[in-house]
N, C-alpha and C. Protein backbone atom coordinates (compact mmCIF):
# COMPACT_ATOMS: atom_id res chain seq x y z
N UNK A 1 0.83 -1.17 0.00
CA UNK A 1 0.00 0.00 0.00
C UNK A 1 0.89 1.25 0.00
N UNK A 2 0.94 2.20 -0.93
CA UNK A 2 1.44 3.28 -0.82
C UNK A 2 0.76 4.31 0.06
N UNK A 3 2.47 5.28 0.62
CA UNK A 3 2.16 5.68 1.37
C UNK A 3 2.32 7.30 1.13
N UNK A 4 1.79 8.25 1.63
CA UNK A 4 2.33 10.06 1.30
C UNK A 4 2.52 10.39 2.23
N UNK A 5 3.38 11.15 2.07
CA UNK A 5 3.77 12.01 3.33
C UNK A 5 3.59 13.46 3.33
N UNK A 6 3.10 14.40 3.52
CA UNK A 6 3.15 16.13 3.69
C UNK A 6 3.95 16.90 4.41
N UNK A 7 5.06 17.13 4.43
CA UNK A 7 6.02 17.50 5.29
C UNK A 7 6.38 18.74 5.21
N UNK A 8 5.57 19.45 6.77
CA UNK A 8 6.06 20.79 6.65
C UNK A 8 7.52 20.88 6.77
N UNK A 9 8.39 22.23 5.39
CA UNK A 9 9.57 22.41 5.98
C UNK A 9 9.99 23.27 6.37
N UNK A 10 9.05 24.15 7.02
CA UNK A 10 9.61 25.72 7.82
C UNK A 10 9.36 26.76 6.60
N UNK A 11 9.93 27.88 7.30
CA UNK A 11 9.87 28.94 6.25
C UNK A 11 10.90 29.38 5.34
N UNK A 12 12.00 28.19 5.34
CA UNK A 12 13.13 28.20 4.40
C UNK A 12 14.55 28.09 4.78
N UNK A 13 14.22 28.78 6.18
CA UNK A 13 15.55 27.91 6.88
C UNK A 13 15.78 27.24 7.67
N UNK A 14 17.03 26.38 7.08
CA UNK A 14 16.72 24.69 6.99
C UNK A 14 17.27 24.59 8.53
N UNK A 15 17.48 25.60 9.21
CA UNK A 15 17.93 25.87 10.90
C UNK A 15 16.92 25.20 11.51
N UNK A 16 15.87 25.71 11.07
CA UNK A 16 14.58 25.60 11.73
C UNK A 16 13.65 24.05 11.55
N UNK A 17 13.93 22.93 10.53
CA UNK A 17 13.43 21.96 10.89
C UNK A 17 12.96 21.14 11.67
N UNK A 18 12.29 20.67 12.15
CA UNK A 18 11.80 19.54 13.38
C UNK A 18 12.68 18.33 12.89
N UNK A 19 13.05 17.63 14.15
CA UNK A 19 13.20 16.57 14.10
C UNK A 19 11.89 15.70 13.68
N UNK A 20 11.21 15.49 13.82
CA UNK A 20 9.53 14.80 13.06
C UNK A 20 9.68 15.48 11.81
N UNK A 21 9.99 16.45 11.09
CA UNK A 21 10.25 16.86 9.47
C UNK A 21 11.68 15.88 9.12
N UNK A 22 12.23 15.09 9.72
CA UNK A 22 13.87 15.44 8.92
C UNK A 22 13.31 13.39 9.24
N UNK A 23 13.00 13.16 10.44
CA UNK A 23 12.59 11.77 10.29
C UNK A 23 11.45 11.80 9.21
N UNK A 24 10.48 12.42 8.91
CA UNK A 24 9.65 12.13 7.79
C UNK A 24 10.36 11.92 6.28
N UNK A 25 11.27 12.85 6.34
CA UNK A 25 12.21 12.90 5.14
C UNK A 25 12.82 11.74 4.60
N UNK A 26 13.25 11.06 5.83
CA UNK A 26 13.93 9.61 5.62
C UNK A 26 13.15 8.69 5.72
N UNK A 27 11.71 9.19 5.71
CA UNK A 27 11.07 7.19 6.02
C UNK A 27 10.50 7.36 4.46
N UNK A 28 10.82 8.66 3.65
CA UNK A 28 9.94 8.72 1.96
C UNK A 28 11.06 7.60 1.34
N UNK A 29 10.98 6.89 0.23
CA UNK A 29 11.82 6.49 -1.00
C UNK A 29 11.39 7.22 -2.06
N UNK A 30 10.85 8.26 -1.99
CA UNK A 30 10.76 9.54 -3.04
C UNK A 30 10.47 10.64 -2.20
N UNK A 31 11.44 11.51 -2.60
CA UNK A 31 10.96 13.00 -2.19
C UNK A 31 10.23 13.72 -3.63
N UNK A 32 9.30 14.36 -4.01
CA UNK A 32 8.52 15.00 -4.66
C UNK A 32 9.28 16.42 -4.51
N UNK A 33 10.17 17.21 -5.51
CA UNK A 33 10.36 18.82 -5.46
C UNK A 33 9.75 19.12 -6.41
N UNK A 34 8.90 20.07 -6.25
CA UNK A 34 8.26 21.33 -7.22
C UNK A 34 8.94 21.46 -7.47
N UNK A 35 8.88 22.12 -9.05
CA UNK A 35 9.75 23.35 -9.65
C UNK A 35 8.86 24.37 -10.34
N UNK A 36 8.53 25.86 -9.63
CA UNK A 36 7.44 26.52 -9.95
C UNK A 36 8.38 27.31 -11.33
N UNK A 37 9.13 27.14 -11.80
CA UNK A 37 10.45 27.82 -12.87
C UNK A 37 11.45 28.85 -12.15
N UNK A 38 11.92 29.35 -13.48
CA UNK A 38 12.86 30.36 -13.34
C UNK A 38 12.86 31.31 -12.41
N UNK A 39 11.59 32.22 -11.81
CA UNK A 39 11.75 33.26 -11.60
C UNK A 39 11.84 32.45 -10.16
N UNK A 40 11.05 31.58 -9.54
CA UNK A 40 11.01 31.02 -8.28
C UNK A 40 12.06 29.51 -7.98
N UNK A 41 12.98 29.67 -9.17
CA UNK A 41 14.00 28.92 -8.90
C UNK A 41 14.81 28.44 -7.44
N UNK A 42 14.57 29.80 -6.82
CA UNK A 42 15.07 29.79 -5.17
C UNK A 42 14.39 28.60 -4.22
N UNK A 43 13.26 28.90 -4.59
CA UNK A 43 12.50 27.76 -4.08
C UNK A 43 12.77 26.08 -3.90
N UNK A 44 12.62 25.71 -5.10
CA UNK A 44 13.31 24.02 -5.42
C UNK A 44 14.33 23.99 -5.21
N UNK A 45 15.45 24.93 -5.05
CA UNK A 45 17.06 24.78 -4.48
C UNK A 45 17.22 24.80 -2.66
N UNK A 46 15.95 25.57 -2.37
CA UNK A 46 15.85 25.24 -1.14
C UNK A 46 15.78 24.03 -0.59
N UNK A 47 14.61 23.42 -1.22
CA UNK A 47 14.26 22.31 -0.98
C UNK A 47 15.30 21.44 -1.54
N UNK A 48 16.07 21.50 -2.13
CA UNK A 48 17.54 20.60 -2.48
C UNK A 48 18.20 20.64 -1.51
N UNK A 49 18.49 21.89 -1.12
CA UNK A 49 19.66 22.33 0.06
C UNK A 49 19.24 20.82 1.49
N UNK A 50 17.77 21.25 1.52
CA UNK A 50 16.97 20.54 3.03
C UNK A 50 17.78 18.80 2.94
N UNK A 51 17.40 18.55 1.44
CA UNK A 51 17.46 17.41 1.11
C UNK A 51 19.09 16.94 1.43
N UNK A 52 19.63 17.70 0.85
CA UNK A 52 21.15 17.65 1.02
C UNK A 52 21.83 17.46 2.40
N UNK A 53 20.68 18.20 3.33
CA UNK A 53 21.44 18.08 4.34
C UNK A 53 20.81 17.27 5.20
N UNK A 54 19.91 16.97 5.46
CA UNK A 54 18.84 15.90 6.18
C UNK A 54 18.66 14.57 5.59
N UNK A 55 18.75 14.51 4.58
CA UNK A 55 18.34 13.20 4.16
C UNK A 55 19.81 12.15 4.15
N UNK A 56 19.45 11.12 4.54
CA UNK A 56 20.54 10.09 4.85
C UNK A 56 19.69 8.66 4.59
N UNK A 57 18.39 8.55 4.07
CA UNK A 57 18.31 7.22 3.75
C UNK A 57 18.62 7.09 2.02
N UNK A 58 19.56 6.00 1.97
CA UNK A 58 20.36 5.84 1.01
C UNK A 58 19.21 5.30 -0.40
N UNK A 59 18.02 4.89 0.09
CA UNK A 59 17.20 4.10 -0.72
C UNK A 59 16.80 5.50 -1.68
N UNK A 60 16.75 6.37 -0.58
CA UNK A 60 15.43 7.32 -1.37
C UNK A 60 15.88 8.38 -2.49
N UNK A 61 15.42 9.00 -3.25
CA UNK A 61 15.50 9.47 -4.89
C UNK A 61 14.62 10.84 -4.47
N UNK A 62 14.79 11.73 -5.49
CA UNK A 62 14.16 13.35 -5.85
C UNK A 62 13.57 12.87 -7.27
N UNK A 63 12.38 13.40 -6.98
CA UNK A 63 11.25 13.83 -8.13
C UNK A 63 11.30 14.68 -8.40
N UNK A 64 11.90 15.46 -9.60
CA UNK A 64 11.50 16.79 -9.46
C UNK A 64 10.36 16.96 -10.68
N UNK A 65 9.30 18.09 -10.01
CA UNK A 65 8.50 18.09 -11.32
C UNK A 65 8.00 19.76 -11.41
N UNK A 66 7.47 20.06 -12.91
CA UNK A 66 7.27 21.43 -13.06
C UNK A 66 5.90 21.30 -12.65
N UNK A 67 5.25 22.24 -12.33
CA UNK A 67 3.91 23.12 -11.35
C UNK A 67 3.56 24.06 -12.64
N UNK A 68 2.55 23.58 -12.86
CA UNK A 68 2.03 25.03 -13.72
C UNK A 68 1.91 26.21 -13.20
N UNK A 69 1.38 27.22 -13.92
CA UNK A 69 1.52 28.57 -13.67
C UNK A 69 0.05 28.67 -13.61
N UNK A 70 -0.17 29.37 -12.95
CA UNK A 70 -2.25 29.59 -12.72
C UNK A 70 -1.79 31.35 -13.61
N UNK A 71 -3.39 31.06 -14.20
CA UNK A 71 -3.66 31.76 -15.27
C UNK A 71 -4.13 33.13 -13.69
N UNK A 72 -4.12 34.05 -15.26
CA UNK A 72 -4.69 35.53 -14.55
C UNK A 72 -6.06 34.92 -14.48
N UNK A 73 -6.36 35.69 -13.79
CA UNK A 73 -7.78 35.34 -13.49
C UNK A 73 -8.83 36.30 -14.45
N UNK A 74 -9.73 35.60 -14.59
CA UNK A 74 -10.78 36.88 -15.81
C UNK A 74 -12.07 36.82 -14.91
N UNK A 75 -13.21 35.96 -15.22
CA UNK A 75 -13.91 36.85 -14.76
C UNK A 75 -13.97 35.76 -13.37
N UNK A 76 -13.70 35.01 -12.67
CA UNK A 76 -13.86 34.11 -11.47
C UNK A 76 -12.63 33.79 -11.09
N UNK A 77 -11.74 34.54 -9.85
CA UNK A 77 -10.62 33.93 -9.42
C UNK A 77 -10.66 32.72 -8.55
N UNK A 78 -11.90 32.43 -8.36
CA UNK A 78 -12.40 31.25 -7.52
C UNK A 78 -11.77 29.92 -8.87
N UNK A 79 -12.95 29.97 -9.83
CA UNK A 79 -12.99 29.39 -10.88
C UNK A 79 -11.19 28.92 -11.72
N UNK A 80 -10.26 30.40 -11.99
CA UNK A 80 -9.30 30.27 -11.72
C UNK A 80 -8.47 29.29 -10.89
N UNK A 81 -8.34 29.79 -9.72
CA UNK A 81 -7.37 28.96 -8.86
C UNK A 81 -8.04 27.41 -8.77
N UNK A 82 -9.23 26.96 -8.91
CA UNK A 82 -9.76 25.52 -8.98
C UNK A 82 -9.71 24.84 -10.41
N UNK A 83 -8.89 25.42 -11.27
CA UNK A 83 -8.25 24.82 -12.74
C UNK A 83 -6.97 24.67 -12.42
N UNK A 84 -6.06 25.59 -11.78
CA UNK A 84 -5.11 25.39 -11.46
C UNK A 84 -4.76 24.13 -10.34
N UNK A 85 -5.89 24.04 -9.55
CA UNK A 85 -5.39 22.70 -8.60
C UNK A 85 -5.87 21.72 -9.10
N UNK A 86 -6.81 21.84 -10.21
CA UNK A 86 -6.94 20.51 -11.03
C UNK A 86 -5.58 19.80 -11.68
N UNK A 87 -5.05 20.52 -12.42
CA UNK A 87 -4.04 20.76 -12.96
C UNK A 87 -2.93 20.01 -12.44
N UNK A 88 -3.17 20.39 -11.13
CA UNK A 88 -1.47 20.23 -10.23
C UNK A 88 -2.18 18.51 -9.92
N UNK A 89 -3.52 18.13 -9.41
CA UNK A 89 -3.81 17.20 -8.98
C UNK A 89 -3.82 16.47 -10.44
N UNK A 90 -3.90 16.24 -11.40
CA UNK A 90 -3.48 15.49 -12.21
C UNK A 90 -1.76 15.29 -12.44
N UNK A 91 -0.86 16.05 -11.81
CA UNK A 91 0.25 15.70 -11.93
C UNK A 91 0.62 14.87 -10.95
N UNK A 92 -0.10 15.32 -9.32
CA UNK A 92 0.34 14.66 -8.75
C UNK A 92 -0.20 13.23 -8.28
N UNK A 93 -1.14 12.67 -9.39
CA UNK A 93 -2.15 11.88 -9.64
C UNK A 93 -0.52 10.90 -10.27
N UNK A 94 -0.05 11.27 -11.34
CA UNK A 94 1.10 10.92 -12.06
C UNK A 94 2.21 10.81 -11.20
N UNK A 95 2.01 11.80 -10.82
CA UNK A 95 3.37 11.03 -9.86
C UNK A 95 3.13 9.99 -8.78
N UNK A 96 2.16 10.21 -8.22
CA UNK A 96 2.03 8.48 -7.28
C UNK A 96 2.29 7.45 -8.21
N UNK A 97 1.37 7.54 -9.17
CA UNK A 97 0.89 6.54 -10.14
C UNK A 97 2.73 5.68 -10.55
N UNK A 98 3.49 6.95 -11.23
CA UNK A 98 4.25 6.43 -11.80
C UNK A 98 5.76 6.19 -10.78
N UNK A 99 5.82 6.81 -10.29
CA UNK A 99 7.35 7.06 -9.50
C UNK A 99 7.22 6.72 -7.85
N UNK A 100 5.57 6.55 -7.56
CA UNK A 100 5.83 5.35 -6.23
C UNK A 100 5.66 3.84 -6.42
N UNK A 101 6.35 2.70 -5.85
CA UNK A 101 5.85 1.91 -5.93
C UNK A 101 5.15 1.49 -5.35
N UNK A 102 4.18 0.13 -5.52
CA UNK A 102 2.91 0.07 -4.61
C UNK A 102 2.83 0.13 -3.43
N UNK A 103 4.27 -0.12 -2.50
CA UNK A 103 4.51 -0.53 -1.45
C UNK A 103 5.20 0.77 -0.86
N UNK A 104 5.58 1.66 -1.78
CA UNK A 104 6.40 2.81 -1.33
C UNK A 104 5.70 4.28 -0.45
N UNK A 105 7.24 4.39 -0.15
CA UNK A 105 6.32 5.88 1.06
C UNK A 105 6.77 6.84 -0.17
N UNK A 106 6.33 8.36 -0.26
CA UNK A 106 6.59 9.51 -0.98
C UNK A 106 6.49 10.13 -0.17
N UNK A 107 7.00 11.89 -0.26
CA UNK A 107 7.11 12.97 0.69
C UNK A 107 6.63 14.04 -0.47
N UNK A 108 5.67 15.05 -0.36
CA UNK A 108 6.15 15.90 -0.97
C UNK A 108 6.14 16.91 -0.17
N UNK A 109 7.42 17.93 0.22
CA UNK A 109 8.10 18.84 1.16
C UNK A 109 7.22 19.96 0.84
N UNK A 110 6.23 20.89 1.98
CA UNK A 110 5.98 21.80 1.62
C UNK A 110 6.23 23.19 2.56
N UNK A 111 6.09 24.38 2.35
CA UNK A 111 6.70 25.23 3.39
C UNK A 111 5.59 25.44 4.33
N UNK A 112 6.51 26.17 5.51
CA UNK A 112 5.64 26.06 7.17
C UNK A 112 4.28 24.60 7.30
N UNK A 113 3.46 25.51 7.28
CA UNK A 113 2.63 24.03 7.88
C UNK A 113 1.41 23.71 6.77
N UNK A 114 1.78 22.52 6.32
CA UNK A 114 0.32 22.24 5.07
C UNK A 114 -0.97 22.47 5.84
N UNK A 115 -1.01 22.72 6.29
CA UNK A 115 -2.39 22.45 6.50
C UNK A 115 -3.11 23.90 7.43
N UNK A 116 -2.35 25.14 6.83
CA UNK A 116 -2.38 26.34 7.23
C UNK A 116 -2.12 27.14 5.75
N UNK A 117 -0.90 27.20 5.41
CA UNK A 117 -0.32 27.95 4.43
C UNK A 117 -0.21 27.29 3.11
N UNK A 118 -0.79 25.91 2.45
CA UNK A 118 -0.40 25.63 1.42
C UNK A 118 -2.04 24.86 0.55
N UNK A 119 -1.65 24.83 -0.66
CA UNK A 119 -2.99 23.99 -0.95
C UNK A 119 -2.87 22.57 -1.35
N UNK A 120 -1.44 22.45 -1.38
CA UNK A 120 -1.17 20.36 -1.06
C UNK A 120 -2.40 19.81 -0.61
N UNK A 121 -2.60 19.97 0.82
CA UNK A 121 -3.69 18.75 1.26
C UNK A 121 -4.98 18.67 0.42
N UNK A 122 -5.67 20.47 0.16
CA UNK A 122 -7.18 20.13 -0.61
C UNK A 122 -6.52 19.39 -2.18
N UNK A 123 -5.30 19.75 -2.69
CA UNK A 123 -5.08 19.03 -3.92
C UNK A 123 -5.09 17.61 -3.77
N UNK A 124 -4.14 17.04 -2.99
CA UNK A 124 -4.20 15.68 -2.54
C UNK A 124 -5.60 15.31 -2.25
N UNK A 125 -6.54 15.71 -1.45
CA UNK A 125 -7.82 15.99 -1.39
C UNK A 125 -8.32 15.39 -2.83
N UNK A 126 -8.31 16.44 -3.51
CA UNK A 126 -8.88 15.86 -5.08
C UNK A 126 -8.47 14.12 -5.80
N UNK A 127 -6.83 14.22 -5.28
CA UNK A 127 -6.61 12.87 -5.87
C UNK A 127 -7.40 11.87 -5.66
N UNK A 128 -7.52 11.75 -4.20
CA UNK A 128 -7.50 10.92 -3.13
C UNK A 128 -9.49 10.67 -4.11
N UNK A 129 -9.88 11.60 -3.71
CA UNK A 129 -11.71 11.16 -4.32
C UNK A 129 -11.97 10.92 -5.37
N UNK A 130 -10.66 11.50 -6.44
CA UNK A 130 -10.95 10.95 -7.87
C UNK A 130 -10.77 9.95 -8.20
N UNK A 131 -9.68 8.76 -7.96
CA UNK A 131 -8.69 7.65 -8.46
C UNK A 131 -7.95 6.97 -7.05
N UNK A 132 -7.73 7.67 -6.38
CA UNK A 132 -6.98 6.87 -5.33
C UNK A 132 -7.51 7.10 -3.79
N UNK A 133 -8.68 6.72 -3.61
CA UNK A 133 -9.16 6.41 -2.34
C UNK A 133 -8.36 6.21 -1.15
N UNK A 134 -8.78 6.69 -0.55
CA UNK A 134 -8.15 6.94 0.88
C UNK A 134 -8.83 5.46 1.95
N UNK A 135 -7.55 4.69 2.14
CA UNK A 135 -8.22 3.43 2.79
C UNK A 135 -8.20 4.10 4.53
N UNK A 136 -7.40 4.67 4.80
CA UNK A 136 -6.88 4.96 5.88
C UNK A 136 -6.56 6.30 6.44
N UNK A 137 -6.43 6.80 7.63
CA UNK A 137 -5.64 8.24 7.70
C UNK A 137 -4.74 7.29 9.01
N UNK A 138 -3.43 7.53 8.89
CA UNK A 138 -2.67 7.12 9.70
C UNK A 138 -2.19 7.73 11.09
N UNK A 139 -1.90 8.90 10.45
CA UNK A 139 -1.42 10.43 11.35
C UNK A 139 -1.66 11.38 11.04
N UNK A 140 -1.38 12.13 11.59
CA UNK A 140 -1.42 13.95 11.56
C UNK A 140 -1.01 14.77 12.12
N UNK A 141 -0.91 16.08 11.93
CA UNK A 141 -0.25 16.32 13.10
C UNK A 141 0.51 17.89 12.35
N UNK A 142 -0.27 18.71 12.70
CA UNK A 142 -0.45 19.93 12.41
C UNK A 142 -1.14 20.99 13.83
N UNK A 143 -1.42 21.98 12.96
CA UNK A 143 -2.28 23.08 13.72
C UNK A 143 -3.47 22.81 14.29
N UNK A 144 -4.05 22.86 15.21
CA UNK A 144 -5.83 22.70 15.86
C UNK A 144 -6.55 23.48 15.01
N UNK A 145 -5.64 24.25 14.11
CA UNK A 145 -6.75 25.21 13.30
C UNK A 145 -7.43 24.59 12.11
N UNK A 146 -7.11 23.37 11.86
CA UNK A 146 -7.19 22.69 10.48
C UNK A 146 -9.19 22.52 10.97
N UNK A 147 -9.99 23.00 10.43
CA UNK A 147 -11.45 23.01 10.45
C UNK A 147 -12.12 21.80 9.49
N UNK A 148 -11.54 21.65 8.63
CA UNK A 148 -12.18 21.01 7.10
C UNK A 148 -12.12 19.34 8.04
N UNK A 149 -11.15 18.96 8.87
CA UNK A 149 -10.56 17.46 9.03
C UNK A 149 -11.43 16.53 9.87
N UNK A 150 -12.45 15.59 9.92
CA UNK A 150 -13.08 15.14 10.94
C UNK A 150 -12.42 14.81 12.59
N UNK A 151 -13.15 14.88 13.53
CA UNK A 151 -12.59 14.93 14.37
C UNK A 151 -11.38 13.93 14.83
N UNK A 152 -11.69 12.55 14.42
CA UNK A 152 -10.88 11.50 14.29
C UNK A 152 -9.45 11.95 14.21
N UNK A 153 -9.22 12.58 12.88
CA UNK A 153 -7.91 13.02 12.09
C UNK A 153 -7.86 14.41 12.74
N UNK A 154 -7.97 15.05 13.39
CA UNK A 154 -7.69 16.47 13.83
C UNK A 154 -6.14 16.27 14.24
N UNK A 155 -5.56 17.25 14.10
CA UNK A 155 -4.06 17.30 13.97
C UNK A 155 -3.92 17.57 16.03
N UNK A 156 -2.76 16.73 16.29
CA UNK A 156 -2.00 16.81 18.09
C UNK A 156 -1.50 17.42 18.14
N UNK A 157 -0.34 17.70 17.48
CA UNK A 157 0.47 19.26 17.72
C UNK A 157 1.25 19.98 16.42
N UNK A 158 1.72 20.73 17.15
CA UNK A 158 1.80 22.08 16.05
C UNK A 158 3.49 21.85 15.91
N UNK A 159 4.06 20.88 16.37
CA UNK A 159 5.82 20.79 16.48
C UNK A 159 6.24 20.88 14.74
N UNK A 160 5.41 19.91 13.99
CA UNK A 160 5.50 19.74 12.56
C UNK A 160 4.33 19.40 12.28
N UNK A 161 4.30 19.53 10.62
CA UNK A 161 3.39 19.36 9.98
C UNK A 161 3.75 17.93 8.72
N UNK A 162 3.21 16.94 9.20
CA UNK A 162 3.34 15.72 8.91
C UNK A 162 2.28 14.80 8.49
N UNK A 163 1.40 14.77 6.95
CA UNK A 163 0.33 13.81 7.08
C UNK A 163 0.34 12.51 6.05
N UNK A 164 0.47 11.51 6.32
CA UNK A 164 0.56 10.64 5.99
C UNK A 164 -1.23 9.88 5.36
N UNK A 165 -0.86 9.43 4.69
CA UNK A 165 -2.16 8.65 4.50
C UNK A 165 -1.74 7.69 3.19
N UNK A 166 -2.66 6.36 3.36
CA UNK A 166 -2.42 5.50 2.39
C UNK A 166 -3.46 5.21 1.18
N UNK A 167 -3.27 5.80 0.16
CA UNK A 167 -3.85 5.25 -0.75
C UNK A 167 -4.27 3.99 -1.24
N UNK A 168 -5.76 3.08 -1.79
CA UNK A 168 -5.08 1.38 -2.79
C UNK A 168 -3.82 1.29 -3.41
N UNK A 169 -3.69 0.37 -4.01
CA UNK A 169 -2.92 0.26 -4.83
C UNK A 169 -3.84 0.66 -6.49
N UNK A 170 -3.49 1.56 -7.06
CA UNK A 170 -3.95 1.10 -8.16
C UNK A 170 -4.47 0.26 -9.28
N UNK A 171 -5.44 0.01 -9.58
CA UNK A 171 -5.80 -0.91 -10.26
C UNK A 171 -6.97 -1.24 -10.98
């Protein structure tokens, strides 16, 4: 059963990691890096740097993949930004699909805490109801502010931001 991981990684410096971020790092056999392009190049080198310096399980590999660009918005920026996470959730539909194996964990590293500052989880969100069902929620473990999460899955603490969950296997 594959596994994901959401791993908050701070606000960029890599000073500031949790120990629960740097062990999440090493239990992935794929790390997932965005690459939003050129102009935000800083970004994915960050997340290299993290990698470079935290990661020590010898098994695990970098994904790197490009992120589209969300359109200007015309007449619905709602409408907008929910093409754009379609978008991203079909890539990252592809990347489970292709670059985890069935049995494998993935990470994809995101800044401060997913489940506050990023739109990973509602994207994953999308995967998860379109094609890859959610058998399980394992952990969590974020902010008390997370509202959307049933009570079950409500996040324990705020040290890191860490969510795991297992998808079927495809098929």
């Amino acid at each position: 059963m594959r596994k994901l991981l959401v791993i908050g990684i701070g606000a960029g410096n890599p000073d500031h990691m949790t120990v629960q971020a740097i062990n999440g790092l090493n239990r992935a056999d794929v790390l997932f890096v965005p690459d939003k392009g050129a102009r935000k190049n800083d970004l994915a080198e960050l997340r290299r740097q993290i990698c470079d310096r935290f990661v020590t399980n010898p098994k695990s590999r970098r994904v790197e993949f490009d992120v589209p660009v969300r359109a200007e918005p015309t007449s619905s920026y709602r409408v907008t930004v929910d093409d754009w996470h379609e978008a991203i959730a079909e890539i990252y539909e592809g990347l489970i699909r292709d670059e985890l194996a069935e049995d494998g964990c993935g990470a994809f590293l995101i800044w401060g805490d997913p489940s506050l500052y990023d739109s990973a989880l509602r994207i994953l969100e999308r995967v998860r109801l379109r094609a890859m069902s959610v058998s399980s929620s394992r952990s969590f473990r974020a902010s008390p502010r997370s509202r959307r999460l049933p009570p079950s899955t409500r996040p324990r603490s705020t040290a890191s931001a860490i969510r795991s969950w297992s998808p079927p296997a495809a098929g």
